[in-house]
C-alpha atoms as a PDB file:
ATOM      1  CA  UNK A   1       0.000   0.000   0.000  1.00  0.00           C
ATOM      2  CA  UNK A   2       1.207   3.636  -1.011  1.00  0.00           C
ATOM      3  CA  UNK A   3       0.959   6.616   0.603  1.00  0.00           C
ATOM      4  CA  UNK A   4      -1.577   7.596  -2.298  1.00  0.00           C
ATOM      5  CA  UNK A   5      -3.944   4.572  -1.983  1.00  0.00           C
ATOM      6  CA  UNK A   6      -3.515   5.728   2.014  1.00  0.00           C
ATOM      7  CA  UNK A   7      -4.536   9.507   1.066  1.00  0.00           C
ATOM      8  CA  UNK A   8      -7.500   8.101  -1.794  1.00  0.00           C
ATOM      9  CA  UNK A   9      -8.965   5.771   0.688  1.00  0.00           C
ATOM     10  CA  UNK A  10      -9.253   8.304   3.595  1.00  0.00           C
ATOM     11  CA  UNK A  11     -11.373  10.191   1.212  1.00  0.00           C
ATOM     12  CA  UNK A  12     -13.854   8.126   1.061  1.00  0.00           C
ATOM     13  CA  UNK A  13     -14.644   7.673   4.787  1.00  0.00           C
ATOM     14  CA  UNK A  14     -17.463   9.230   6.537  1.00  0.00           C
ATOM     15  CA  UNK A  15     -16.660  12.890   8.414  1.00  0.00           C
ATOM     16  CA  UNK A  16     -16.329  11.618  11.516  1.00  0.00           C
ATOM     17  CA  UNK A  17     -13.945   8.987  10.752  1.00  0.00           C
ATOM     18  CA  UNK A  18     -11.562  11.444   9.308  1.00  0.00           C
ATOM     19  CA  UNK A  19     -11.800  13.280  12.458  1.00  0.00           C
ATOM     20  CA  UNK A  20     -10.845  10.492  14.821  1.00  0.00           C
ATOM     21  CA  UNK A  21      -8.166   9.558  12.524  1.00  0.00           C
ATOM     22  CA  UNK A  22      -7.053  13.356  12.428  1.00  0.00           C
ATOM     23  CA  UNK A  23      -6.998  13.233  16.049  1.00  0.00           C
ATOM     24  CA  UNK A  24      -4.951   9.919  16.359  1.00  0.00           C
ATOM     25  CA  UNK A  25      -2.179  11.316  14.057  1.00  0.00           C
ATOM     26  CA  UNK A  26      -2.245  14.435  15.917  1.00  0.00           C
ATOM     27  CA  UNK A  27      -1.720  12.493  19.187  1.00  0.00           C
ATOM     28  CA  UNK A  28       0.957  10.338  17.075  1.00  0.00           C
ATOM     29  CA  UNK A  29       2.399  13.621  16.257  1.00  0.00           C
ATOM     30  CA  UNK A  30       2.960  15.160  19.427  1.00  0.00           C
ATOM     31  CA  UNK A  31       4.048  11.691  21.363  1.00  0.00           C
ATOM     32  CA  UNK A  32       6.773  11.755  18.542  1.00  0.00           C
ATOM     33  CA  UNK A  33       7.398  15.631  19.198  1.00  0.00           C
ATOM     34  CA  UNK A  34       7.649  14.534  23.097  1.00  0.00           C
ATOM     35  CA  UNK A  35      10.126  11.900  22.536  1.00  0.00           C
ATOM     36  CA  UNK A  36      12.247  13.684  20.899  1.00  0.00           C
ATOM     37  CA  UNK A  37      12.264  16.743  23.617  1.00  0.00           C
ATOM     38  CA  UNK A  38      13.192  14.236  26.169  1.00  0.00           C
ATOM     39  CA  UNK A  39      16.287  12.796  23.888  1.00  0.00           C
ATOM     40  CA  UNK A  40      17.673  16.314  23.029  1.00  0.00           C
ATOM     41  CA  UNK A  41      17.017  17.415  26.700  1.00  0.00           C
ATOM     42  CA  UNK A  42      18.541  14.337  28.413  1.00  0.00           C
ATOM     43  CA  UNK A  43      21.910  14.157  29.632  1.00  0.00           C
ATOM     44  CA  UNK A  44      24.404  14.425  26.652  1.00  0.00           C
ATOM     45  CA  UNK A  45      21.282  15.399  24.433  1.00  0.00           C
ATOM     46  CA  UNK A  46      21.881  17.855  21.857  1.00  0.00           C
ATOM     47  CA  UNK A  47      19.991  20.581  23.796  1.00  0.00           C
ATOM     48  CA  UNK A  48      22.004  20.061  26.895  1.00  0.00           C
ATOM     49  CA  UNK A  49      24.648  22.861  26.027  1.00  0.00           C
ATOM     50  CA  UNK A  50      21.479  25.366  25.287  1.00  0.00           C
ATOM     51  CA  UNK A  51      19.779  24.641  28.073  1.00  0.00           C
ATOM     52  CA  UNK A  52      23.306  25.141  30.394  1.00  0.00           C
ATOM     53  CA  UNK A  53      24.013  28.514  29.180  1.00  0.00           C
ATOM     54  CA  UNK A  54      20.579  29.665  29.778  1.00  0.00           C
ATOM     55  CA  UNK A  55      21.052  28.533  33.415  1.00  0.00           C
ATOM     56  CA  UNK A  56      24.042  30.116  33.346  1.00  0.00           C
ATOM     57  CA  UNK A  57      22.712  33.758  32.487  1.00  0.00           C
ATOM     58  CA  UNK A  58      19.968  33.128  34.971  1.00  0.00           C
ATOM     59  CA  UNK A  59      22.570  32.325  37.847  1.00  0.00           C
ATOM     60  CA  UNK A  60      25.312  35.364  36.276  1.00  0.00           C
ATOM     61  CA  UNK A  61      22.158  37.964  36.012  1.00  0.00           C
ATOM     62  CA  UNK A  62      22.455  38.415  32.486  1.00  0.00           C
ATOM     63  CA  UNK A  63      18.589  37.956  32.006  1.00  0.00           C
ATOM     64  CA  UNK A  64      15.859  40.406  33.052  1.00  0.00           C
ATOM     65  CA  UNK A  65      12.261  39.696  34.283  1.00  0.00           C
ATOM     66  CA  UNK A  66       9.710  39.196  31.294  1.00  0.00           C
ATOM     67  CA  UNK A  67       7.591  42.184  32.147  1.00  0.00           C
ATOM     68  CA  UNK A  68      11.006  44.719  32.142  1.00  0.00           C
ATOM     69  CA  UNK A  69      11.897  43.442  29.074  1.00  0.00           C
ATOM     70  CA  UNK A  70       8.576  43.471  27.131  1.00  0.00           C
ATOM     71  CA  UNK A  71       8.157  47.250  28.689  1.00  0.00           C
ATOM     72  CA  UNK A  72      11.578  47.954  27.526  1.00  0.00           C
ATOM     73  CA  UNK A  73      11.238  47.190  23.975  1.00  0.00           C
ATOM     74  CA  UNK A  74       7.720  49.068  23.260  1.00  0.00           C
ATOM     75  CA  UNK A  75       9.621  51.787  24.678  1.00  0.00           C
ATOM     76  CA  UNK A  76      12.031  51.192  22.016  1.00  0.00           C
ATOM     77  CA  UNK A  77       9.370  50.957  19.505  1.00  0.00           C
ATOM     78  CA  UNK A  78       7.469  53.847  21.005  1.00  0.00           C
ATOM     79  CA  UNK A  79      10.591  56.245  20.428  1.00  0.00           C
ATOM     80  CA  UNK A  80      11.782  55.467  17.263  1.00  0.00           C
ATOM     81  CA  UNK A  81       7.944  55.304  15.570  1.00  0.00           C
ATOM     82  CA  UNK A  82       8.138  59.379  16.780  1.00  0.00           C
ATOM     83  CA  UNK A  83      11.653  59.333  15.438  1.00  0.00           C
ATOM     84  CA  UNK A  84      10.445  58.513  12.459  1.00  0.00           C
ATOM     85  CA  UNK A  85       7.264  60.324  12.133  1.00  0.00           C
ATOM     86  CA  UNK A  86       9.009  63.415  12.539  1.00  0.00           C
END
C-alpha cells in the first residue's frame, strides 16, 4: 500500500472517521514531538549545552524579568515610531 492509496482511501470515509483519525495522528504527532524533547534534553542530548548557558545567564544575572523586558522594547518601539514620524 502507497501513501496515495492511504490519502484516496481516507477520502472516502465518513466525516467523523476522518476526524478520529485526524486526532490519532495528531496524538501520534505530538508523542513523537515529546520523545524527541526528552532525547535532546537528556543528559548528553543535543539541547544540553542550550539549556546550560541559559542557566548560566539566569545564575550570572544576564537575564531580566519578562515584564522589564517586554516594557523595555515598546519603549524602544514607542521612540523610534516618533523618530520617524518626525
Amino acid at each position: 500500500m502507497t501513501v496515495e492509496d492511504i490519502k484516496a482511501a481516507i477520502e472516502q470515509l465518513p466525516e467523523p472517521e476522518r476526524l478520529e483519525l485526524a486526532d490519532w495522528l495528531d496524538e501520534m504527532r505530538n508523542r513523537a514531538w515529546d520523545a524527541e524533547m526528552e532525547r535532546d534534553f537528556s543528559s548528553g542530548g543535543r539541547g544540553m549545552r542550550l539549556l546550560e548557558e541559559v542557566e548560566a545567564d539566569i545564575r550570572e544575572g544576564r537575564v531580566k524579568p519578562m515584564d522589564e523586558f517586554l516594557t523595555e522594547a515598546k519603549a524602544r518601539r514607542h521612540s523610534q515610531s516618533k523618530s520617524h514620524s518626525s
